[in-house]
Every structure is written in C-alpha cells, then in structure tokens.
N, C-alpha and C. Protein backbone atom coordinates (compact mmCIF):
# COMPACT_ATOMS: atom_id res chain seq x y z
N UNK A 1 0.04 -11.87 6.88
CA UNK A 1 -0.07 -10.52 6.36
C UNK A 1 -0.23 -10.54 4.84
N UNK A 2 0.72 -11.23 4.40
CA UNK A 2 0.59 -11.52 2.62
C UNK A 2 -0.78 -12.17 2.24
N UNK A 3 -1.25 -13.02 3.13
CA UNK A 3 -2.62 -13.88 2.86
C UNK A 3 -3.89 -12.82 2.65
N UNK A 4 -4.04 -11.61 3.90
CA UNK A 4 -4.40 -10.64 3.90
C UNK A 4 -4.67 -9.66 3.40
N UNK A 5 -3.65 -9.16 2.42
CA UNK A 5 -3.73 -8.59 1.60
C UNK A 5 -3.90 -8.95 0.42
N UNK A 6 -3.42 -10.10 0.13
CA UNK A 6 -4.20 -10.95 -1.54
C UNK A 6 -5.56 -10.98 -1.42
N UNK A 7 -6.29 -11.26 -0.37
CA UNK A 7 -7.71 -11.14 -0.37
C UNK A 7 -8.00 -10.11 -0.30
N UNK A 8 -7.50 -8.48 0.24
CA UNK A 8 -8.20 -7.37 -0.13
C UNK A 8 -7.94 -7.04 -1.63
N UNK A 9 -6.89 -7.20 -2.19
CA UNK A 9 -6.92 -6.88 -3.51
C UNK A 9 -8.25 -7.81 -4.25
N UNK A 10 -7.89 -9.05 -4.26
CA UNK A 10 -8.41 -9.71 -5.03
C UNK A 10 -10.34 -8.97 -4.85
N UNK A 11 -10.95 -8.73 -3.47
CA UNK A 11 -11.77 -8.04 -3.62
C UNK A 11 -11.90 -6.69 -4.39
N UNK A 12 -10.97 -6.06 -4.12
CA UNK A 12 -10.80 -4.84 -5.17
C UNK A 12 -11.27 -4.95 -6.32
N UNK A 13 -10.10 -5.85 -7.17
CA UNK A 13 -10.30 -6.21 -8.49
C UNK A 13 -11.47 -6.88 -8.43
N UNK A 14 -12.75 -7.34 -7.96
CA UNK A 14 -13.70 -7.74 -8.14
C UNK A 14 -14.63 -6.43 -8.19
N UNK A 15 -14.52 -5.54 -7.63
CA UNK A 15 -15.42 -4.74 -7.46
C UNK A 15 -14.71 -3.53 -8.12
N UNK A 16 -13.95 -3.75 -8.63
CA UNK A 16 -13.54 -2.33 -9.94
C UNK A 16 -13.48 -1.13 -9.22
N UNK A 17 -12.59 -1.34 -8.38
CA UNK A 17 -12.29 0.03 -7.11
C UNK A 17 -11.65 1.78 -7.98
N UNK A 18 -12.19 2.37 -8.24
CA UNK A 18 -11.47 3.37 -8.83
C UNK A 18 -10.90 4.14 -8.73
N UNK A 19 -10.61 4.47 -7.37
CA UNK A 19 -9.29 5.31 -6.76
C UNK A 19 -9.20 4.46 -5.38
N UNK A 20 -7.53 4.40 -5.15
CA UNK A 20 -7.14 4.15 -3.78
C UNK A 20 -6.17 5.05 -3.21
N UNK A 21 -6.21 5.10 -1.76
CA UNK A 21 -5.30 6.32 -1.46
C UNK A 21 -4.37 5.68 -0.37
N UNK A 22 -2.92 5.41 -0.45
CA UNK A 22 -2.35 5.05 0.06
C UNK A 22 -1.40 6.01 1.05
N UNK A 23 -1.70 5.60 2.38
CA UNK A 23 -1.40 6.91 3.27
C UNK A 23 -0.40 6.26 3.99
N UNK A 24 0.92 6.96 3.58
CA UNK A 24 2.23 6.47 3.91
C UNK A 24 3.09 6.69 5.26
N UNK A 25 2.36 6.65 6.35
CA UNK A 25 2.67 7.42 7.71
C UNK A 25 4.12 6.63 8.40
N UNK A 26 4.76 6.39 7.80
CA UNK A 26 6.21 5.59 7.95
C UNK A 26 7.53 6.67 8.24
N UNK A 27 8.34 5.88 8.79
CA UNK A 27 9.65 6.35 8.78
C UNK A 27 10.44 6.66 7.45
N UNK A 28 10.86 7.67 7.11
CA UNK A 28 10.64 7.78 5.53
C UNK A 28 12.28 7.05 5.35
N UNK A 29 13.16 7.04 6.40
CA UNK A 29 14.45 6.16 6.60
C UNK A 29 14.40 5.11 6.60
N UNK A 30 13.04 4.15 6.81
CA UNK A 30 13.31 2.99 7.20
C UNK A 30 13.19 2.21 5.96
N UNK A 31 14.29 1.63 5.36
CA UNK A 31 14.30 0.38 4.24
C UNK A 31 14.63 -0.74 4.65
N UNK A 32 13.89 -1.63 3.83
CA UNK A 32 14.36 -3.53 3.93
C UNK A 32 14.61 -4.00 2.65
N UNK A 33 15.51 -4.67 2.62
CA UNK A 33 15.29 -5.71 0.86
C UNK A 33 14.95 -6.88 0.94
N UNK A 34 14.21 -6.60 -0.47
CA UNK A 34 13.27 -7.40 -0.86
C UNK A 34 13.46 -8.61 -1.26
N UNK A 35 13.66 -9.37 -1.25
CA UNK A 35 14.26 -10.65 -2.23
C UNK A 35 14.08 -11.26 -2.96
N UNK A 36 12.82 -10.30 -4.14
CA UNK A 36 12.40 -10.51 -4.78
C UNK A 36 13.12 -9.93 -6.20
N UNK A 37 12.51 -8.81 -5.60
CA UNK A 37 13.28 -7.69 -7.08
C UNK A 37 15.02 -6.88 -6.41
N UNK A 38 15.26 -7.75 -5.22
CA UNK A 38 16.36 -7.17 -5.43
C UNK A 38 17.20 -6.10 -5.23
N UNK A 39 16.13 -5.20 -4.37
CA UNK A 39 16.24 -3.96 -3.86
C UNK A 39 15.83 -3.35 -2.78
N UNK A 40 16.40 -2.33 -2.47
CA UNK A 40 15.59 -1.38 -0.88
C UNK A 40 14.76 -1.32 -1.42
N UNK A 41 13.20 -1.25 -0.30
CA UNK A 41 12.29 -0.74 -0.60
C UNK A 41 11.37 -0.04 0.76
N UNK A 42 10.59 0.49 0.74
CA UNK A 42 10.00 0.87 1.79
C UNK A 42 8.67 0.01 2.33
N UNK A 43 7.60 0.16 3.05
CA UNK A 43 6.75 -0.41 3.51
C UNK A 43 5.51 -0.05 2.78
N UNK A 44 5.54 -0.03 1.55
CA UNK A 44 4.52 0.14 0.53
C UNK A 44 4.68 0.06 -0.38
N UNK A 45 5.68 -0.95 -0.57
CA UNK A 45 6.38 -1.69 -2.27
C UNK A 45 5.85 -2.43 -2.33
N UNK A 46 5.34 -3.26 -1.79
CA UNK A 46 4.07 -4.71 -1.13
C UNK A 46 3.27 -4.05 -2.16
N UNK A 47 2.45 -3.19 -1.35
CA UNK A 47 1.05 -2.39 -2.23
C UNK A 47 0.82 -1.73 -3.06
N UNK A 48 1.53 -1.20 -3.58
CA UNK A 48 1.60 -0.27 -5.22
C UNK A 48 2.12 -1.40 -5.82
N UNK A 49 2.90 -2.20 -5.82
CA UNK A 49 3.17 -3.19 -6.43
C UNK A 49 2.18 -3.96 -6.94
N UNK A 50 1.09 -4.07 -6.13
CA UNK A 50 -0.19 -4.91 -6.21
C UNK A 50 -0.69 -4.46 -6.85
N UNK A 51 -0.89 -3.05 -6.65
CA UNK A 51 -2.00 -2.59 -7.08
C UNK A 51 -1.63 -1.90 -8.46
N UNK A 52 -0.82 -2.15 -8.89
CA UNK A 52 -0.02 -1.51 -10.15
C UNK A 52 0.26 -3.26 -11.24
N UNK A 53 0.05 -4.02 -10.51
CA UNK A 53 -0.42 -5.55 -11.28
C UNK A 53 -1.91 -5.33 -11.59
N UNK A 54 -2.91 -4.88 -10.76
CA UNK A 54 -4.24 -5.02 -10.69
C UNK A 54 -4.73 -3.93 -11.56
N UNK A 55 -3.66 -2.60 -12.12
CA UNK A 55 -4.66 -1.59 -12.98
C UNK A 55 -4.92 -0.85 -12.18
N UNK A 56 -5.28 -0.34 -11.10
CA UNK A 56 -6.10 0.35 -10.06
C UNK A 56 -5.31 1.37 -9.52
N UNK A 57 -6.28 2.18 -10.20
CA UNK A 57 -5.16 3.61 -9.54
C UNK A 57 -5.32 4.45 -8.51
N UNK A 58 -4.60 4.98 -7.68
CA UNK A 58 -4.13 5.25 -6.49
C UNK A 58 -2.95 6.54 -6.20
N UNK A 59 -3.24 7.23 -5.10
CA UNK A 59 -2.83 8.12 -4.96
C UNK A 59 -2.26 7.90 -3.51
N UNK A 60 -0.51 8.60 -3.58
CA UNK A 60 0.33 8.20 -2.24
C UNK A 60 0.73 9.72 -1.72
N UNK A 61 0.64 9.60 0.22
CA UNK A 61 0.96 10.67 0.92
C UNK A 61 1.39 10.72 1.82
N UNK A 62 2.34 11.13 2.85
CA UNK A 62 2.52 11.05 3.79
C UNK A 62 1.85 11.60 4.59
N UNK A 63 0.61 12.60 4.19
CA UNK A 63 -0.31 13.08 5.28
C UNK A 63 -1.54 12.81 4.70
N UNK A 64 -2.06 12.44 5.65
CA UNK A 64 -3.54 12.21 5.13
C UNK A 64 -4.21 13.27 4.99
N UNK A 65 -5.04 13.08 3.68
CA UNK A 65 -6.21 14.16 3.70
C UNK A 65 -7.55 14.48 4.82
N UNK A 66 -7.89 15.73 4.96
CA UNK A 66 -8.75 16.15 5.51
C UNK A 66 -9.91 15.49 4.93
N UNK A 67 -10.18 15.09 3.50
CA UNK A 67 -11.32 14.20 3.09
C UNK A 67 -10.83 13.39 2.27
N UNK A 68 -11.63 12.03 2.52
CA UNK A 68 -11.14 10.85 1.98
C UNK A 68 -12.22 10.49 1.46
N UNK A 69 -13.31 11.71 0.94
CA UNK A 69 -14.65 10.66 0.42
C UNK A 69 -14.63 10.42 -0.72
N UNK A 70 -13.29 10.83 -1.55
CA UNK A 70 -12.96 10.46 -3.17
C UNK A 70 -12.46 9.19 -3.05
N UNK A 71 -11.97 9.04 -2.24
CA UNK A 71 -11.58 7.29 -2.29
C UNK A 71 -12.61 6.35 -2.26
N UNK A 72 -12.31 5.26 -2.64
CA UNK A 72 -12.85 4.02 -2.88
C UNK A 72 -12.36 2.82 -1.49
N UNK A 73 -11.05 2.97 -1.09
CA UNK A 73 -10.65 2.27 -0.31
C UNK A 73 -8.68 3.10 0.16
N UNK A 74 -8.96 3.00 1.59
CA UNK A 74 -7.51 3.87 1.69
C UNK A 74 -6.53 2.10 2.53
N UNK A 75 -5.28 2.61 2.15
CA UNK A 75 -4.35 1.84 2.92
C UNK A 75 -3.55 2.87 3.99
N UNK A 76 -3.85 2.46 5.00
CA UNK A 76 -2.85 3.10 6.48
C UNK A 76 -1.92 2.48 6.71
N UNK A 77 -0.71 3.17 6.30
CA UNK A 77 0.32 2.14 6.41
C UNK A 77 1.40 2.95 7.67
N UNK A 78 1.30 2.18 8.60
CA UNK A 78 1.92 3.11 9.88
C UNK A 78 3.64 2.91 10.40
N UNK A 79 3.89 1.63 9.63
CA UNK A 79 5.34 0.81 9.93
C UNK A 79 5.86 -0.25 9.88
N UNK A 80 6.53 -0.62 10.45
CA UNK A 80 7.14 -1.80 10.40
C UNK A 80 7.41 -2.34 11.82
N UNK A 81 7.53 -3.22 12.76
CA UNK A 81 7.67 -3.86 13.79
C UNK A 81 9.09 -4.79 13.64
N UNK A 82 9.94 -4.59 14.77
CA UNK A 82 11.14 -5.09 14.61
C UNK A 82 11.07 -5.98 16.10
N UNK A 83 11.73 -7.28 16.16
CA UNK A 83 11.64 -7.23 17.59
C UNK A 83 12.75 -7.36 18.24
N UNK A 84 14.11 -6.99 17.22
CA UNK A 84 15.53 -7.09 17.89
C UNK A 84 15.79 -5.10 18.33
C-alpha cells in the first residue's frame, strides 16, 4: 500500500498536479497511532501528509462533490480493514 502510493505521488509531483481532492468517506471515530509522529490519526494522515511534503494543494470532504472536474486527481478513501 505504502509502495503504491509513493508512486502515485511521485507521479504527481512529476506532472505538477494542481488541485487534489481528498474524499474522506471513513468512520470519522476510527483512529490508529502512528509510530511515527506519535499520535492518533485518521486514514488520511498517510496522504495530506504526502501531499503537504510535495507542495500540492488539495481540498478534504466527507462528501463528495457533485463535480470533480476541478480536480486534477481525487483520493477515495473508504476505510480501514481490521481482521480481528
């Protein structure tokens, strides 16, 4: 999944993406920590994270828009998978 997404960014930042729209369709309860920075976070700390290293700005919702033709590239982010 991490491999995955370094290569869509890294395309991004190749192609100078100028809006992204990150569509947050998650459990707005559900947190994990990170063990990175150390904190709760939700299932789109991964990707604004990224994309907030990369410059590239982006707009977050829990409902998607009726038009998405201002975007450049959207992220559907639907959850998380547990298997206990």
């Amino acid at each position: 999944m991490k491999l995955l997404l370094l290569i869509f960014l890294l395309i991004l930042s190749t192609l100078a993406v100028a809006d992204v729209f990150i569509w947050h369709n998650e459990n707005p309860t559900f947190y994990f920590y990170d063990p990175e920075d150390h904190i709760l976070v939700g299932g789109d700390y991964a990707v604004r994270k990224a994309l907030d290293s990369l410059d590239v700005a982006y707009a977050q919702s829990s409902v998607l828009p009726a038009d998405l033709s201002d975007y450049d590239a959207v992220f559907v982010l639907l959850g998380s998978f547990c298997q206990s």
